[in-house]
Protein backbone atom coordinates (compact mmCIF):
# COMPACT_ATOMS: atom_id res chain seq x y z
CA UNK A 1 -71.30 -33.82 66.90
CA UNK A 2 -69.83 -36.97 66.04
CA UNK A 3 -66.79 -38.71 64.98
CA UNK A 4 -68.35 -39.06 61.51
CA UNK A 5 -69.63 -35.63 61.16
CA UNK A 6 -65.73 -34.46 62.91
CA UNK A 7 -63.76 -36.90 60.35
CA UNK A 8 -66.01 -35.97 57.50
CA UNK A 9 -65.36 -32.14 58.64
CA UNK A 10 -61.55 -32.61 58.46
CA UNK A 11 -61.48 -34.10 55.37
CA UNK A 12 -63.75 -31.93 53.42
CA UNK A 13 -61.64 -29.38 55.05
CA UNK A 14 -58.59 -31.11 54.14
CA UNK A 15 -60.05 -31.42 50.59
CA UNK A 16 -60.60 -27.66 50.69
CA UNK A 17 -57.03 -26.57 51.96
CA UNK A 18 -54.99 -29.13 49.34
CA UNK A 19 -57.33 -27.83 46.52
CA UNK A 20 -56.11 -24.57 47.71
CA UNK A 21 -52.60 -25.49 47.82
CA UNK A 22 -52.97 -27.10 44.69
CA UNK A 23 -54.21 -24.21 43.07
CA UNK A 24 -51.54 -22.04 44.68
CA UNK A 25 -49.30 -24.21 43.51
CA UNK A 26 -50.24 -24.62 40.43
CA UNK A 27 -50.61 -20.52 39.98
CA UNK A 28 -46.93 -20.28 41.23
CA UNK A 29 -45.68 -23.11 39.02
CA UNK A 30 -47.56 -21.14 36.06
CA UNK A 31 -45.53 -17.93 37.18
CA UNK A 32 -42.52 -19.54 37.84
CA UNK A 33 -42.80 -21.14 33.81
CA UNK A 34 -43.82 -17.12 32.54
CA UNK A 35 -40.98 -15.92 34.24
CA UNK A 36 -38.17 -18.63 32.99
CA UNK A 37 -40.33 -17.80 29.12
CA UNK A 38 -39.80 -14.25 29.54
CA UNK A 39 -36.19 -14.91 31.14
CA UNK A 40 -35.21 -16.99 28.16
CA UNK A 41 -37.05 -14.70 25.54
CA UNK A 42 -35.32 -12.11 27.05
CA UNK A 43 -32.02 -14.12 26.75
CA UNK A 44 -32.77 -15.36 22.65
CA UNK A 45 -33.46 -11.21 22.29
CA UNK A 46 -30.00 -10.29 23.97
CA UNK A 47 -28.26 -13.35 22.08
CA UNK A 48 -29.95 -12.73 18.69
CA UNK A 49 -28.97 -8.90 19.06
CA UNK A 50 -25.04 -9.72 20.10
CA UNK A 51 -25.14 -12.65 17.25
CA UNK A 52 -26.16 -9.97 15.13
CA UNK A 53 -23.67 -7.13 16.30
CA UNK A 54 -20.61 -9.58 16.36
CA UNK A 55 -21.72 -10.20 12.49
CA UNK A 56 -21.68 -6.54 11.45
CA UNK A 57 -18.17 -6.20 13.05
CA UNK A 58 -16.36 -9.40 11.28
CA UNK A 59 -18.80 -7.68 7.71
CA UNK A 60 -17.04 -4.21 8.52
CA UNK A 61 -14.02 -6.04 9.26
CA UNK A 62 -14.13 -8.01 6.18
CA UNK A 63 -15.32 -5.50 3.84
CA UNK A 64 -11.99 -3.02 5.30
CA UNK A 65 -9.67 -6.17 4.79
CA UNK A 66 -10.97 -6.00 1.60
CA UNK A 67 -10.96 -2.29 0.51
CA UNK A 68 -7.14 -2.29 2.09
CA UNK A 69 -6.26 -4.99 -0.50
CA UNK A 70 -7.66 -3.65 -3.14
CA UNK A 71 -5.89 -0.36 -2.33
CA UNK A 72 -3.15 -1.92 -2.19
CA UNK A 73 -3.19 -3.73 -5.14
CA UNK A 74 -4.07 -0.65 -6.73
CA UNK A 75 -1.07 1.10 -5.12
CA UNK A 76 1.06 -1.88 -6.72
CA UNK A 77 0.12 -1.78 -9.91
CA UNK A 78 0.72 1.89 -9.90
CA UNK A 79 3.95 1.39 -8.80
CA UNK A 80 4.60 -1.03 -11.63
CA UNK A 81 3.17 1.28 -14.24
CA UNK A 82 5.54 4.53 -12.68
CA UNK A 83 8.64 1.59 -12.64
CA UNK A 84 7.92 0.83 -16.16
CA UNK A 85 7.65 4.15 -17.56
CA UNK A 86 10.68 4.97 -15.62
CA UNK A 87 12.30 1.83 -17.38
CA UNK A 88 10.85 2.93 -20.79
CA UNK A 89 12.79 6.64 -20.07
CA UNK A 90 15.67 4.46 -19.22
CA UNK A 91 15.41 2.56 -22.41
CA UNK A 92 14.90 5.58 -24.97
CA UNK A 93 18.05 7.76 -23.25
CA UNK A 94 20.05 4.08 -24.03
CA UNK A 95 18.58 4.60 -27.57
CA UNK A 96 19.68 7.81 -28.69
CA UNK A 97 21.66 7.86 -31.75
CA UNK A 98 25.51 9.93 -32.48
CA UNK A 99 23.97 12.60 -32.65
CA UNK A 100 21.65 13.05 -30.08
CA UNK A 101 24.11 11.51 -27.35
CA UNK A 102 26.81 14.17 -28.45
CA UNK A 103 24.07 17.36 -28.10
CA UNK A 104 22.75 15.31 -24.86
CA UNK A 105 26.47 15.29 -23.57
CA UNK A 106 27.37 19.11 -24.50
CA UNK A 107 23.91 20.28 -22.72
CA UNK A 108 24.88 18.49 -19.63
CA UNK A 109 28.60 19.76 -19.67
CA UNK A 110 27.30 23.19 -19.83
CA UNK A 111 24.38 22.68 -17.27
CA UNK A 112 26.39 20.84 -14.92
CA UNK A 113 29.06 23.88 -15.06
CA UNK A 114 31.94 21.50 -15.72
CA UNK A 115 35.16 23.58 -16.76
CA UNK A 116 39.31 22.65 -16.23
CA UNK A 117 40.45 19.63 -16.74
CA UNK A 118 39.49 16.04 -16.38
CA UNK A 119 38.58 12.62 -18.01
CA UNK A 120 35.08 11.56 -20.13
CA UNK A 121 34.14 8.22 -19.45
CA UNK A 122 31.89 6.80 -21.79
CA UNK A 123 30.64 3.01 -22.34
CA UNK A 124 32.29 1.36 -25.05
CA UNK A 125 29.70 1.87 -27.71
CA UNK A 126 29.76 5.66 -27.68
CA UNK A 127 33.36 5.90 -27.58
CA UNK A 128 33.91 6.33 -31.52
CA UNK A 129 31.61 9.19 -30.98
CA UNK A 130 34.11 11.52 -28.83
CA UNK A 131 36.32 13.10 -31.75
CA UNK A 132 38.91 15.64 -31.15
CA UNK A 133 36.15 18.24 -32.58
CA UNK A 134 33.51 17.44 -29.90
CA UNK A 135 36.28 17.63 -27.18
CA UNK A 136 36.93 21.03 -28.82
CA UNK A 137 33.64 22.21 -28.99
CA UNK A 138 33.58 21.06 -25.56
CA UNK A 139 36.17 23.43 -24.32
CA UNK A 140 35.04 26.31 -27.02
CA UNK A 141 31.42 25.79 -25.18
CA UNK A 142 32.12 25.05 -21.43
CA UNK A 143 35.68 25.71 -20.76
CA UNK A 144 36.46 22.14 -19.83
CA UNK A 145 39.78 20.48 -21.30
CA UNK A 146 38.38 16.55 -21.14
CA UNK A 147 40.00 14.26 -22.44
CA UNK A 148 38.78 10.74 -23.57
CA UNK A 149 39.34 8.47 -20.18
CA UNK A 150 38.57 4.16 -19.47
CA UNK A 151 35.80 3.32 -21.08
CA UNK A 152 32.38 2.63 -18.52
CA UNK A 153 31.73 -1.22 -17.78
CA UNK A 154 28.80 -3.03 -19.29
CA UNK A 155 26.09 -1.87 -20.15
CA UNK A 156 26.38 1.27 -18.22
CA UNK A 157 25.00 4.47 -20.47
CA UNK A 158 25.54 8.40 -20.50
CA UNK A 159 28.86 9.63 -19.40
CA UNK A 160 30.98 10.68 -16.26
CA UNK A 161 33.72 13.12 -15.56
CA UNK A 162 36.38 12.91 -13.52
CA UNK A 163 38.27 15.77 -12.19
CA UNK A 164 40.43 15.88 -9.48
CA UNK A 165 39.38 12.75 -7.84
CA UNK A 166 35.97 13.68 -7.80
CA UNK A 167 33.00 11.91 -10.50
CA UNK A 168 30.28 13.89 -11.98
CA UNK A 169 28.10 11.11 -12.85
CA UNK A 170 26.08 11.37 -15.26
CA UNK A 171 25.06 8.24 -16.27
CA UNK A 172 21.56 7.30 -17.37
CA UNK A 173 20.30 4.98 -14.53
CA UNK A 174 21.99 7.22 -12.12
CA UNK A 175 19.98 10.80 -13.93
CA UNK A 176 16.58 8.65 -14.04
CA UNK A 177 17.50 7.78 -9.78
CA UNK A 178 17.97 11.23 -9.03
CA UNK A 179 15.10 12.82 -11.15
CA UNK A 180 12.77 9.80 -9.57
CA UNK A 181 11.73 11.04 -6.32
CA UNK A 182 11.51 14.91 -8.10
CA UNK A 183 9.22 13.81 -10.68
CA UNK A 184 7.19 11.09 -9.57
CA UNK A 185 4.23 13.14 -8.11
CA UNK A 186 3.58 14.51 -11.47
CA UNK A 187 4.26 11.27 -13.22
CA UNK A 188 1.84 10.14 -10.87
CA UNK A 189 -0.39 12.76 -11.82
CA UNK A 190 -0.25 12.83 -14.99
CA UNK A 191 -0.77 8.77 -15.33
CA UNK A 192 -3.47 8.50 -13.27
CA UNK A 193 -5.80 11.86 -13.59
């Protein structure tokens, strides 16, 4: 064999082996690419699928932000309507004439079981209104000796007794305050069914 024949034997060889390593190379470079693909499709899936869960929790959080304001909205203007029909109660109590104040103040006398002695207080505007006959039919009715006492300050409404040192009020703001929290489940009801 010759040199010729050896050299041209190595290199053909050589030729073989780096088309081999060439084509292994190239087969592991074409694996290597499919796997980073299928590692980054794999990654767009998983980021595509939390993008898309972390948007249906700030939607559900949004849309319960949402429904909690408009409750409470709602809740508001409820409370506003109950206030003002409250106020409007207020307002027609503050508008009853002679006689409807003087029946108003002989039912509550009687209900409130006042009897003995004492003092009616009354706001300045109802004062003409307590004659010696309703402080008699006051005592004929109830048993309580009242006399006419100070007059109530500003615009305060309704009456209050005061009998040894202790006041039966019953003014109007403070009868719509107590009755408040007693009726304002059906007022409730009864606005809003």
């Amino acid at each position: 064999m010759s040199v010729k024949n050896i050299t041209d034997k190595i290199l053909s060889d050589a030729k073989e082996k780096s088309a081999e390593i060439l084509a292994a190379a190239k087969q592991e470079a074409e694996t290597l690419v499919n796997s980073k693909v299928r590692e980054a499709s794999s990654q767009e899936a998983l980021l595509i699928k939390k993008a898309k869960e972390e948007a249906e929790a700030k939607k559900s959080r949004i849309l319960q932000n949402a429904e909690l304001r408009v409750r409470n909205e709602k809740l508001s203007a409820k409370h506003e309507v109950i206030e003002k029909t409250f106020d409007y109660a207020l307002e027609n109590l503050k508008n009853l004439n002679g006689t409807e104040f003087i029946s108003f103040l002989k039912n509550a006398i009687k209900a409130y079981k006042i009897t003995g002695e004492g003092l009616l207080r009354v706001n300045p505007g109802r004062a003409q209104l307590i004659t010696l006959q309703v402080l008699s039919d006051l005592t004929r009715l109830t048993g309580a000796h009242l006399n006419l006492g100070e007059p109530l300050s500003g615009n305060v409404d309704g009456f209050i007794v005061e009998q040894r040192g202790i006041q039966i009020n019953c003014t109007f703001e403070s009868i719509i305050e107590s009755l408040k929290e007693d009726l304002i489940f059906d007022v409730t009801k009864i606005l809003f069914e």
